[in-house]
N, C-alpha and C. Protein backbone atom coordinates (compact mmCIF):
# COMPACT_ATOMS: atom_id res chain seq x y z
N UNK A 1 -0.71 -3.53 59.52
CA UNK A 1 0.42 -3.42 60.40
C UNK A 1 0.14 -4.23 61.66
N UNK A 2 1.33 -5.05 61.95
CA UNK A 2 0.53 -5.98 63.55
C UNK A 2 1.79 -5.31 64.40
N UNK A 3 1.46 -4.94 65.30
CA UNK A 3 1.57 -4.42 66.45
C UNK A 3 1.64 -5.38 67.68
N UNK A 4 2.72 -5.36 68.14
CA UNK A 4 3.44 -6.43 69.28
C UNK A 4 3.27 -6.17 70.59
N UNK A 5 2.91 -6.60 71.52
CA UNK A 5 2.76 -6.27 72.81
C UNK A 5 3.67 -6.89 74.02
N UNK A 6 3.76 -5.86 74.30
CA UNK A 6 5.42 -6.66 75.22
C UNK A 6 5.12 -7.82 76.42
N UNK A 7 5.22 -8.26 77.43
CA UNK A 7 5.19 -8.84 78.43
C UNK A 7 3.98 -8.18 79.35
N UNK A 8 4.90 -6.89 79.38
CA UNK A 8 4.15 -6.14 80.46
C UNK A 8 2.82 -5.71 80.06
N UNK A 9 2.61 -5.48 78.82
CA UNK A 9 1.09 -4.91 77.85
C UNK A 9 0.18 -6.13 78.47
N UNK A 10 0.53 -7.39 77.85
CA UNK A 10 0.00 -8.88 77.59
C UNK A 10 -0.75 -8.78 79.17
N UNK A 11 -0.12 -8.77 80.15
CA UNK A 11 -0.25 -8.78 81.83
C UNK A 11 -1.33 -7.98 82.41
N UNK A 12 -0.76 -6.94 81.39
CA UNK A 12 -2.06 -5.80 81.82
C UNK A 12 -3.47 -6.43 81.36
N UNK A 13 -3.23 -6.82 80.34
CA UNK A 13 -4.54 -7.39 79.61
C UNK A 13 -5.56 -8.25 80.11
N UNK A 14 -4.17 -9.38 80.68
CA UNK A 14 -4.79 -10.40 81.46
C UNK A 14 -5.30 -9.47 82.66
N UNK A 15 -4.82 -9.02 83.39
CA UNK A 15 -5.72 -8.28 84.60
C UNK A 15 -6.62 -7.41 84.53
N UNK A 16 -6.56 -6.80 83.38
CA UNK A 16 -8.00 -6.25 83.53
C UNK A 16 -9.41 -7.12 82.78
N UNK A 17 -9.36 -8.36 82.08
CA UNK A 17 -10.00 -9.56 81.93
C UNK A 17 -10.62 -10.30 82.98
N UNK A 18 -9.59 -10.39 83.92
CA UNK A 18 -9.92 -11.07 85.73
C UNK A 18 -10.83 -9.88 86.34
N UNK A 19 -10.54 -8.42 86.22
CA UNK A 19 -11.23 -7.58 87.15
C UNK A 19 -12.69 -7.62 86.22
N UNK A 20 -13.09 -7.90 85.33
CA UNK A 20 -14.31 -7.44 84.54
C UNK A 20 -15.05 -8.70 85.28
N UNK A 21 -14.32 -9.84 85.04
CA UNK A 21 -14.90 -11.33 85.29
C UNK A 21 -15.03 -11.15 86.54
N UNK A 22 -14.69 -10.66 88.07
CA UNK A 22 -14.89 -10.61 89.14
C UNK A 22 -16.32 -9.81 89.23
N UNK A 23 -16.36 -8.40 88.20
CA UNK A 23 -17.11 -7.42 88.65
C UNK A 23 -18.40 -8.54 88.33
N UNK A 24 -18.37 -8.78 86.91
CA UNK A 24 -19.69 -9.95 86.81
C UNK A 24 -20.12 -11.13 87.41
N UNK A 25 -19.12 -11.45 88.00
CA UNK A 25 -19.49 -12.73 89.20
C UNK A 25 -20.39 -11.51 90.24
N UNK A 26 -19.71 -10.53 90.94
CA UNK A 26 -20.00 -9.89 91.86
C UNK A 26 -21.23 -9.30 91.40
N UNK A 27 -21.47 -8.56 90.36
CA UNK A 27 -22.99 -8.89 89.62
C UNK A 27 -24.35 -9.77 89.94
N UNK A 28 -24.02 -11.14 89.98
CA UNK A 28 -24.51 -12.67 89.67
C UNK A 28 -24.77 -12.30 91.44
N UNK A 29 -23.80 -12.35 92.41
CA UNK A 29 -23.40 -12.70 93.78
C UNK A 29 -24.75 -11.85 93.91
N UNK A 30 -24.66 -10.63 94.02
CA UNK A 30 -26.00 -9.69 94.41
C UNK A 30 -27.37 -9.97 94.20
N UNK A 31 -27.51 -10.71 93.19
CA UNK A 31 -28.65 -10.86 92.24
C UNK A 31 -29.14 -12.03 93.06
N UNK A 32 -28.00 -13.04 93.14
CA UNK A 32 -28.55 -14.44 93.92
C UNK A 32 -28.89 -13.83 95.18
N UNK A 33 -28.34 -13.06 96.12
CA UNK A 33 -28.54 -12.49 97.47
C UNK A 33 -30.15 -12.29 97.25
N UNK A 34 -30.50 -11.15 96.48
CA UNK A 34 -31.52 -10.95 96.68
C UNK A 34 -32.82 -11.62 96.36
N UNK A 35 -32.31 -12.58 95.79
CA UNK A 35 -33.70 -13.28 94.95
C UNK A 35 -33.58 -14.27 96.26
N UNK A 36 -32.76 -14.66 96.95
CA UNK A 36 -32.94 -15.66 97.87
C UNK A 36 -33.27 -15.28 99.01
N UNK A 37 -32.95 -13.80 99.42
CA UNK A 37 -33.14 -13.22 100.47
C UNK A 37 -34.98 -12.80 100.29
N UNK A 38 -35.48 -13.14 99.09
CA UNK A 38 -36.87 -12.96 98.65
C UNK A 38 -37.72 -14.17 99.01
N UNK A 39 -37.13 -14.98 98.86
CA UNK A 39 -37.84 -16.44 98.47
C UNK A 39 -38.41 -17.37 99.27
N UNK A 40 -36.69 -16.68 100.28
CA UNK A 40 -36.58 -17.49 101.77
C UNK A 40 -36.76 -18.69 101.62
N UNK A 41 -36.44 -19.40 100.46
CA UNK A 41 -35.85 -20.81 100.40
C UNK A 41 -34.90 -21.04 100.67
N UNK A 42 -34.76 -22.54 101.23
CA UNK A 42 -33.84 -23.58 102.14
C UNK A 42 -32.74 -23.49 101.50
N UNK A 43 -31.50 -23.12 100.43
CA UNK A 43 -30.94 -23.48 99.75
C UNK A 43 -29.51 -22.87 100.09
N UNK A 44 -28.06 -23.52 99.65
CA UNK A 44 -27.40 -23.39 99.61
C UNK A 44 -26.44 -23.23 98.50
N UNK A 45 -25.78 -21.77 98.75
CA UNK A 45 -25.12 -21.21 97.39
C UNK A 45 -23.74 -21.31 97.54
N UNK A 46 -22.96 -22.03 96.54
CA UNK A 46 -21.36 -22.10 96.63
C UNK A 46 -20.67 -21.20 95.79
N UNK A 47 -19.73 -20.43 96.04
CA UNK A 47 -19.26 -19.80 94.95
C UNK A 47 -17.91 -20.35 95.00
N UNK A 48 -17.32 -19.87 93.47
CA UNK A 48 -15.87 -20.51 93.25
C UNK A 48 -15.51 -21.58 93.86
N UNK A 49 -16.56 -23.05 93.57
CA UNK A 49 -16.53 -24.18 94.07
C UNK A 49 -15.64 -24.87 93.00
N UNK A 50 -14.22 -25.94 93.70
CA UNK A 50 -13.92 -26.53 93.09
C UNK A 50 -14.21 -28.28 93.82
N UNK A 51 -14.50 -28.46 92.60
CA UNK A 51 -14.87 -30.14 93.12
C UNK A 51 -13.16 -31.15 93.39
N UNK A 52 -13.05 -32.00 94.74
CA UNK A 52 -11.80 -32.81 94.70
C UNK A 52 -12.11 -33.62 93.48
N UNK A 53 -11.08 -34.08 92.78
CA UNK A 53 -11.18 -35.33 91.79
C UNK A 53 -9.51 -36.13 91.64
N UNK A 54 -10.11 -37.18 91.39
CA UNK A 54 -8.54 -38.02 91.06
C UNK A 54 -7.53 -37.64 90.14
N UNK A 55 -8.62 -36.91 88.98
CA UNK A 55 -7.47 -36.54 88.05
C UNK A 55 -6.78 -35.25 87.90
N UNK A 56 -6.83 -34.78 89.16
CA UNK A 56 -6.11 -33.49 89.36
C UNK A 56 -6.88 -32.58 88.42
N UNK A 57 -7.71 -32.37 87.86
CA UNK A 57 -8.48 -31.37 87.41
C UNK A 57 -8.74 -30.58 88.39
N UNK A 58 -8.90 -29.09 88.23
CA UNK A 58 -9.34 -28.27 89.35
C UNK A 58 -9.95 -27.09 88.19
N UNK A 59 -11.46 -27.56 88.24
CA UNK A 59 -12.38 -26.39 86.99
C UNK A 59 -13.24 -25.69 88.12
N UNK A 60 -12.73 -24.54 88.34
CA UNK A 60 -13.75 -23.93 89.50
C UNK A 60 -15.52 -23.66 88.70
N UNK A 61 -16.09 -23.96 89.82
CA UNK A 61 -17.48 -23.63 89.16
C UNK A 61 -17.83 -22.05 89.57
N UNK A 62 -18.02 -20.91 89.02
CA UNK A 62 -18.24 -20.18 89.43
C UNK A 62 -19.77 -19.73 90.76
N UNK A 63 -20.60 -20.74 90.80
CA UNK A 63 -21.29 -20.89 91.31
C UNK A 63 -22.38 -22.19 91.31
N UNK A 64 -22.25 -22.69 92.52
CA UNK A 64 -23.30 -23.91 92.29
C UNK A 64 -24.41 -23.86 93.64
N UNK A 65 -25.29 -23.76 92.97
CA UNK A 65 -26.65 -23.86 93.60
C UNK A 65 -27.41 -25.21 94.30
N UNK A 66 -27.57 -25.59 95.49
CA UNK A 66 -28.45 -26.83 95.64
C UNK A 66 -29.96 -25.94 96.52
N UNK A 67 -30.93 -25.97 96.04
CA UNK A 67 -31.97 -25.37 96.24
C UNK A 67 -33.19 -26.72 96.67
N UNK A 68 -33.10 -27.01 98.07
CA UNK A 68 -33.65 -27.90 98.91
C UNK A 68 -35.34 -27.71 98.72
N UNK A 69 -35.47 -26.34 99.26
CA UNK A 69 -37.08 -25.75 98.79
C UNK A 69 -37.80 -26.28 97.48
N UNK A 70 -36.93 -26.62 96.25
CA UNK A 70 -37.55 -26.50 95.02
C UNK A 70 -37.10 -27.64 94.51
N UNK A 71 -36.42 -28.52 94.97
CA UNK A 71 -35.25 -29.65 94.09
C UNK A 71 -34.52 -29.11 92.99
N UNK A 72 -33.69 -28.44 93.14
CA UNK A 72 -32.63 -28.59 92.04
C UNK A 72 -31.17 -27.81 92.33
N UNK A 73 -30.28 -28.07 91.67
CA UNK A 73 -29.21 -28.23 91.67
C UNK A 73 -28.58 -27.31 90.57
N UNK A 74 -28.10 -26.03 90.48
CA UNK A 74 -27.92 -25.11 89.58
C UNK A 74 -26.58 -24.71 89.38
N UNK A 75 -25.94 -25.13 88.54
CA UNK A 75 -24.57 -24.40 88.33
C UNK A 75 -24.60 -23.66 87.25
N UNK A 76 -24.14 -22.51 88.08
CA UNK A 76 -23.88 -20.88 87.06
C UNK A 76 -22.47 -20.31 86.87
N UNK A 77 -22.19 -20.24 85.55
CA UNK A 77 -21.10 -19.85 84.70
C UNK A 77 -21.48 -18.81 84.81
N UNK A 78 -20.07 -17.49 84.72
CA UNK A 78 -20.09 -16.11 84.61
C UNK A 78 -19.34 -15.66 84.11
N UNK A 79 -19.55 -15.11 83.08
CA UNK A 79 -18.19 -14.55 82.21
C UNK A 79 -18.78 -12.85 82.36
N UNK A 80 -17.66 -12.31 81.59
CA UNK A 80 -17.45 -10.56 81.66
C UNK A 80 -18.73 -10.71 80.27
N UNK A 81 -18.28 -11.31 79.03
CA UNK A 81 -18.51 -11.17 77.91
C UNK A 81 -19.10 -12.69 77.38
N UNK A 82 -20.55 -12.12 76.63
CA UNK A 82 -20.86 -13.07 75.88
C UNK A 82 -20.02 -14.31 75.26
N UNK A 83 -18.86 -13.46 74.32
CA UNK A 83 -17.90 -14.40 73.40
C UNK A 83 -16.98 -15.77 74.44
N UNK A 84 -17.43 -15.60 75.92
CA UNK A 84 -16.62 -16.69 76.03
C UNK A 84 -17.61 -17.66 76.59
N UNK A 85 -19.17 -18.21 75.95
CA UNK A 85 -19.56 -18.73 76.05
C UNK A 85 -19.08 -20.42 75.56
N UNK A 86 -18.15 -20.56 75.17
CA UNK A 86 -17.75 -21.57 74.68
C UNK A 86 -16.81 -22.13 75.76
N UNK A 87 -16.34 -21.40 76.41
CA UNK A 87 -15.27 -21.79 77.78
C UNK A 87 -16.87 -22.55 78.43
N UNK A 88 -17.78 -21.84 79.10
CA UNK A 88 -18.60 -22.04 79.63
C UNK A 88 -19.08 -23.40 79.40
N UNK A 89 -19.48 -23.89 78.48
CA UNK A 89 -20.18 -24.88 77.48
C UNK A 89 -19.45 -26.34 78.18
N UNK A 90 -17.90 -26.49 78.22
CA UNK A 90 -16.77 -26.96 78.42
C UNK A 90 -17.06 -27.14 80.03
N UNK A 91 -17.28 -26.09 80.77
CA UNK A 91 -17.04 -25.89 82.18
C UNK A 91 -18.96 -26.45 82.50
N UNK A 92 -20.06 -26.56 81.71
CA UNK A 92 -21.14 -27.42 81.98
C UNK A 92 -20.91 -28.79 82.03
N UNK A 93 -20.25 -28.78 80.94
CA UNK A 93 -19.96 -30.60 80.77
C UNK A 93 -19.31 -31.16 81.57
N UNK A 94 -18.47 -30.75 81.96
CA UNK A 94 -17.42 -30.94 83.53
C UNK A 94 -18.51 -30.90 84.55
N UNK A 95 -19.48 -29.75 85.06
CA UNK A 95 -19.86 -29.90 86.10
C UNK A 95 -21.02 -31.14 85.85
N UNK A 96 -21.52 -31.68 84.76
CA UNK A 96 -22.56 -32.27 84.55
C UNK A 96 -21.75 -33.92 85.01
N UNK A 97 -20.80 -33.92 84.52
CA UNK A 97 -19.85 -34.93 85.19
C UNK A 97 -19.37 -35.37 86.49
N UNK A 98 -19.05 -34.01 86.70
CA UNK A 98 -18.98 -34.28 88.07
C UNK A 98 -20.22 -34.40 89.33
N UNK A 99 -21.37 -34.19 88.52
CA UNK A 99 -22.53 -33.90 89.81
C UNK A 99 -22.89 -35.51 89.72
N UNK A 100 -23.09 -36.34 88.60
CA UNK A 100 -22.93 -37.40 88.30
C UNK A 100 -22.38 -38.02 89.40
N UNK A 101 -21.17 -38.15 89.61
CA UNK A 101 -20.21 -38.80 90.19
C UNK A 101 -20.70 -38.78 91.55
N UNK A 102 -21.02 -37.46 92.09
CA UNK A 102 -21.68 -37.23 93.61
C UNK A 102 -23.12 -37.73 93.40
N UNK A 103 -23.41 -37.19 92.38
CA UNK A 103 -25.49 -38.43 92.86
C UNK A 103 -24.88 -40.07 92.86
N UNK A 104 -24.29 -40.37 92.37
CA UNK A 104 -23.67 -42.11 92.18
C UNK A 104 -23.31 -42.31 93.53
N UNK A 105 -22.40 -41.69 93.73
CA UNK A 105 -21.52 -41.80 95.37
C UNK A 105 -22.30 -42.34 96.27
N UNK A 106 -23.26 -41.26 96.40
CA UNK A 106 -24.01 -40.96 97.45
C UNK A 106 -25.36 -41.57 97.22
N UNK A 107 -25.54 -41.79 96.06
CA UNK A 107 -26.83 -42.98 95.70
C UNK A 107 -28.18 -41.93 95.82
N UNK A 108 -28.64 -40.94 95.39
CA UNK A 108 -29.26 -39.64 95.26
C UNK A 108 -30.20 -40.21 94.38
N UNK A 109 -31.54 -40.17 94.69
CA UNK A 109 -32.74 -40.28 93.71
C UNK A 109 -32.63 -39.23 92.38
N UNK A 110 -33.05 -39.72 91.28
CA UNK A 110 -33.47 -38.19 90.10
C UNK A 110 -34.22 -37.62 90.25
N UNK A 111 -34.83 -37.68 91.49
CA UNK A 111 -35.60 -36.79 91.91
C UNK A 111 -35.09 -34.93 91.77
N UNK A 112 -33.88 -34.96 91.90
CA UNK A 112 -32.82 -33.38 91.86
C UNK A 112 -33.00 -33.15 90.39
N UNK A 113 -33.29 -32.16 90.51
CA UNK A 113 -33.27 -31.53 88.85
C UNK A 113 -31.47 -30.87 88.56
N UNK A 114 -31.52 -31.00 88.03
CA UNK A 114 -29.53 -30.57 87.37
C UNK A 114 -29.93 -29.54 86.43
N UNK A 115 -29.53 -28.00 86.38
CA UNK A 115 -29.63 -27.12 85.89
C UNK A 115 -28.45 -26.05 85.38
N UNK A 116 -28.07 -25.94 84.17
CA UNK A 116 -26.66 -25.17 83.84
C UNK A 116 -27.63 -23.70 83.47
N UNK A 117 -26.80 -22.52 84.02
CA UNK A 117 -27.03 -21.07 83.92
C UNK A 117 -26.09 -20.17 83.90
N UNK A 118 -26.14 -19.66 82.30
CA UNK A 118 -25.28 -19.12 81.72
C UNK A 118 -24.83 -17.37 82.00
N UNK A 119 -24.53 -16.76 82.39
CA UNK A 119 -24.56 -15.09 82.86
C UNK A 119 -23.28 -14.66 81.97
N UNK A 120 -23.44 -13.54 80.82
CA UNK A 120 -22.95 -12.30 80.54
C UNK A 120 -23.57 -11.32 80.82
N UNK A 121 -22.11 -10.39 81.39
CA UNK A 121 -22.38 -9.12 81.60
C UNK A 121 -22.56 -8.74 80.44
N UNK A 122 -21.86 -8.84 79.37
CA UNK A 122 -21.69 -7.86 78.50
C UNK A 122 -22.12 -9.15 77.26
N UNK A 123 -22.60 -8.65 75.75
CA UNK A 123 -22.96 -9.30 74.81
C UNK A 123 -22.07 -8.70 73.61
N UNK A 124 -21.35 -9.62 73.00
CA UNK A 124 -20.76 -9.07 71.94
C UNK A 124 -21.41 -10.24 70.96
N UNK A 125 -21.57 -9.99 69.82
CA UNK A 125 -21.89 -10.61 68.28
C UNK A 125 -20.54 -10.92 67.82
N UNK A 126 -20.74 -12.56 66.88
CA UNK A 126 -22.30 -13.22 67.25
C UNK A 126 -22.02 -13.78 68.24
N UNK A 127 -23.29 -14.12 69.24
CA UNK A 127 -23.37 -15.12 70.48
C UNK A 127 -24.24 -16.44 69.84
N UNK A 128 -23.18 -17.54 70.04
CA UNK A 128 -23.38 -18.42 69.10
C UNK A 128 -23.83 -19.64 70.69
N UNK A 129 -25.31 -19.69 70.82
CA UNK A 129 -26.01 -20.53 71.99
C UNK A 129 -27.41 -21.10 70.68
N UNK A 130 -27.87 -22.00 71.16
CA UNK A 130 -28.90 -23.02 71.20
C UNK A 130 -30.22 -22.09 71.68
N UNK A 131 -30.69 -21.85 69.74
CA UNK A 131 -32.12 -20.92 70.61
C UNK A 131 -32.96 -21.62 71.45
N UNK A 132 -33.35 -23.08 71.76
CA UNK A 132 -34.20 -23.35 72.80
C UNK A 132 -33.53 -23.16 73.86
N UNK A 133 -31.79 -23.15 74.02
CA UNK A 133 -31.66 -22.86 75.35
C UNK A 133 -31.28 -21.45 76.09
N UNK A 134 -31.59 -20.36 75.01
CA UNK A 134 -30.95 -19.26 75.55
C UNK A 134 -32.05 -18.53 75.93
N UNK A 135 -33.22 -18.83 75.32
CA UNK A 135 -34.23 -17.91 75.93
C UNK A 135 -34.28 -18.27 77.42
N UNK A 136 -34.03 -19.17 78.50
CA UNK A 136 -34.10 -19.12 79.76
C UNK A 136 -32.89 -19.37 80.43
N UNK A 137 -31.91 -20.15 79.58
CA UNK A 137 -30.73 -20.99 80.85
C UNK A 137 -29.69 -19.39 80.46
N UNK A 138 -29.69 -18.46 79.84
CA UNK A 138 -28.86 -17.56 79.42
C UNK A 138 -29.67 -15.96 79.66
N UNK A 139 -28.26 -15.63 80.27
CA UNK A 139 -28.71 -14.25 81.16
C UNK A 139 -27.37 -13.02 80.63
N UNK A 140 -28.04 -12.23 79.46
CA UNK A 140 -26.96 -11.02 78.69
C UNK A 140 -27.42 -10.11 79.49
N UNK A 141 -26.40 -9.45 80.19
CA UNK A 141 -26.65 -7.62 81.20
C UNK A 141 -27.37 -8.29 82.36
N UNK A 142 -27.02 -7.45 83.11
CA UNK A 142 -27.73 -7.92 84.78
C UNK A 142 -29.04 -7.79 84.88
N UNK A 143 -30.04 -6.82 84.11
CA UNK A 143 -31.32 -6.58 84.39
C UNK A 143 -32.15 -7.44 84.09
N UNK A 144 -31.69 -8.84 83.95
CA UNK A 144 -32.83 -9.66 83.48
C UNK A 144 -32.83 -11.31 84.81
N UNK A 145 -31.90 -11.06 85.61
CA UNK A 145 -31.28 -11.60 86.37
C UNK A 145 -32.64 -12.48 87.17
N UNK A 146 -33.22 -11.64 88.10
CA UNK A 146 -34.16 -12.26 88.84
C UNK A 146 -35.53 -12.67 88.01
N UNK A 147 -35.53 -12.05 87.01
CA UNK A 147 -36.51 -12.82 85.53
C UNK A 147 -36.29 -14.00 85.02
N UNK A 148 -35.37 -14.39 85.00
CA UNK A 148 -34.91 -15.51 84.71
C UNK A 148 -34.62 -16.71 85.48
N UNK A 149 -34.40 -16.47 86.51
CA UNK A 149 -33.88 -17.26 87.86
C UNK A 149 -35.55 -17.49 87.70
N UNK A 150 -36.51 -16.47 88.10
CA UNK A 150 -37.82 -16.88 88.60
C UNK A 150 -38.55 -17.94 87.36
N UNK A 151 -38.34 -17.70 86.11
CA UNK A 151 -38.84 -18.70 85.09
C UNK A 151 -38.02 -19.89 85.05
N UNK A 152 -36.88 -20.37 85.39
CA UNK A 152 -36.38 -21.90 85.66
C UNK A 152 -36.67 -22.17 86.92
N UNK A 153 -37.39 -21.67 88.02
CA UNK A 153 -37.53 -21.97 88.57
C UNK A 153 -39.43 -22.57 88.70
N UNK A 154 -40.05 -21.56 87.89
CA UNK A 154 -41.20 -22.01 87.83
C UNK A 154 -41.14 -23.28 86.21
N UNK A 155 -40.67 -23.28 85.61
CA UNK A 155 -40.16 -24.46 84.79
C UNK A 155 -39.90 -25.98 85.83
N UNK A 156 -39.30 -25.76 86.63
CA UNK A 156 -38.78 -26.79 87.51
C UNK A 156 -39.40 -26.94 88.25
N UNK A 157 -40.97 -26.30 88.89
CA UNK A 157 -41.64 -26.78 89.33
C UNK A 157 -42.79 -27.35 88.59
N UNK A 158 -42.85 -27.14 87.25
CA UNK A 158 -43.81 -27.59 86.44
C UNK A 158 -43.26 -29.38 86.09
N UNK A 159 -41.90 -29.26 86.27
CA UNK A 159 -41.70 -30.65 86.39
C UNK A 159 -41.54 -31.85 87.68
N UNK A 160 -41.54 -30.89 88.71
CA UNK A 160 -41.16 -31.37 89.56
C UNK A 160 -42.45 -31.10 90.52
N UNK A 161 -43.63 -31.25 90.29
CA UNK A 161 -44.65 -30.57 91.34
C UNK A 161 -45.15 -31.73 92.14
N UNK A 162 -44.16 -32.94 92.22
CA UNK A 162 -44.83 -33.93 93.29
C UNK A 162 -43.71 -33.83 94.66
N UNK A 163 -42.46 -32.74 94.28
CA UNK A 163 -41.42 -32.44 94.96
C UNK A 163 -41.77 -31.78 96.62
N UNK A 164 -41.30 -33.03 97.18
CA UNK A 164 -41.37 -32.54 99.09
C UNK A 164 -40.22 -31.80 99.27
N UNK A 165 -39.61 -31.12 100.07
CA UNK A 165 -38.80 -30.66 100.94
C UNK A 165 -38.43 -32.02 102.01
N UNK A 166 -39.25 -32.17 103.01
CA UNK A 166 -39.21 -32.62 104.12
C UNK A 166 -38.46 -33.98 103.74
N UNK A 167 -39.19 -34.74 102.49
CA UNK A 167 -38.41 -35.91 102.04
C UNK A 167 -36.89 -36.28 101.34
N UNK A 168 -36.19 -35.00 101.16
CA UNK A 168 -34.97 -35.28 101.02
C UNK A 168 -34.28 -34.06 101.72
N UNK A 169 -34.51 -33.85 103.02
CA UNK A 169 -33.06 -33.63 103.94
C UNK A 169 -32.28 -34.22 104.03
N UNK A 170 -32.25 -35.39 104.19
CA UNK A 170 -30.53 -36.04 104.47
C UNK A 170 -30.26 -36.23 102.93
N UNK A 171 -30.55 -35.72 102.25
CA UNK A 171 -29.96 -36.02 100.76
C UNK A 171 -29.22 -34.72 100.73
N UNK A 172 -30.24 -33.33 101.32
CA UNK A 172 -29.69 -32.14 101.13
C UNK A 172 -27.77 -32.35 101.96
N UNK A 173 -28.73 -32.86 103.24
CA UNK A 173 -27.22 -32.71 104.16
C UNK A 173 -26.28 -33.35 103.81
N UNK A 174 -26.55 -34.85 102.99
CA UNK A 174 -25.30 -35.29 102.71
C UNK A 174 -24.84 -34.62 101.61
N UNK A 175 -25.66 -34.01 100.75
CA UNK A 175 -24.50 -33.58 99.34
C UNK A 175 -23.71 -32.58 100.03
N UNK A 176 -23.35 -32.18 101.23
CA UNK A 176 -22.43 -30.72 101.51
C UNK A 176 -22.25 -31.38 102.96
């Protein structure tokens, strides 16, 4: 039997989809507070950043990270639910594009590490991710939050351990 949902059902649906996705950003928001409020690194956190572009695209990033202390550059996707890791996937490739465009601009050494980080609150089956990349760039339930942040971050210094601070301030200041 399929069962029809009126206007007003559909609406409801959509809003309580937005309030789950807020609560898990607001999740993510806490988690970054405190791991940074720990670290007391130099870094600057954007939330619901949308980048200007020519082609009228407007893909908000739910969070983008430039972390001066450590070199790198972190944009974090947040969904309510595992299953919409595929929106996410879509919304990396965009930001991987667009960060592009600003290291070009601005003529930015590769010295910046570029980092995508994936956050569900919630995990539903199957969660269909890249086992080399889910054991670290992917974060199911909040309790694993500052575990994870702390292993890409010691990852990124295993690549990056000739990385100054002092030598790219005006790189920091001009990207913002």
């Amino acid at each position: 039997m399929k069962i029809k949902l009126t206007s007003s059902q559909r609406m409801h649906k959509n809003y309580d989809d937005e309030i789950r996705g807020e609560e898990a950003e607001r999740l993510m928001f806490d988690a970054l507070q405190m791991h940074f409020n720990g670290t007391k690194d130099d870094a600057l956190i954007l939330s619901s950043h949308k980048f200007l572009t020519n082609d009228n695209t407007n893909k908000e990033k739910d969070f983008l990270i430039v972390n001066l202390s450590r070199g790198y550059l972190m944009t974090v996707e947040v969904k309510a639910n595992s299953k919409r890791f595929g929106k996410a996937k879509n919304q990396f490739k965009d930001s991987k594009h667009r960060l592009a465009e600003v290291f070009s601009e601005l003529s930015l050494p590769p010295a910046w590490k570029v980092v995508n980080l994936f956050f569900a609150q919630k995990c539903e089956m199957p969660f269909k991710c890249p086992k080399d990349k889910c054991s670290k760039y992917a974060i199911i339930a909040d309790e694993t939050i500052a575990d994870k942040i702390n292993l890409i971050e010691q990852e990124i210094f295993q690549v990056n351990k000739d990385w100054d601070p002092k030598n790219h301030v005006s790189e920091f200041i001009e990207l913002f």
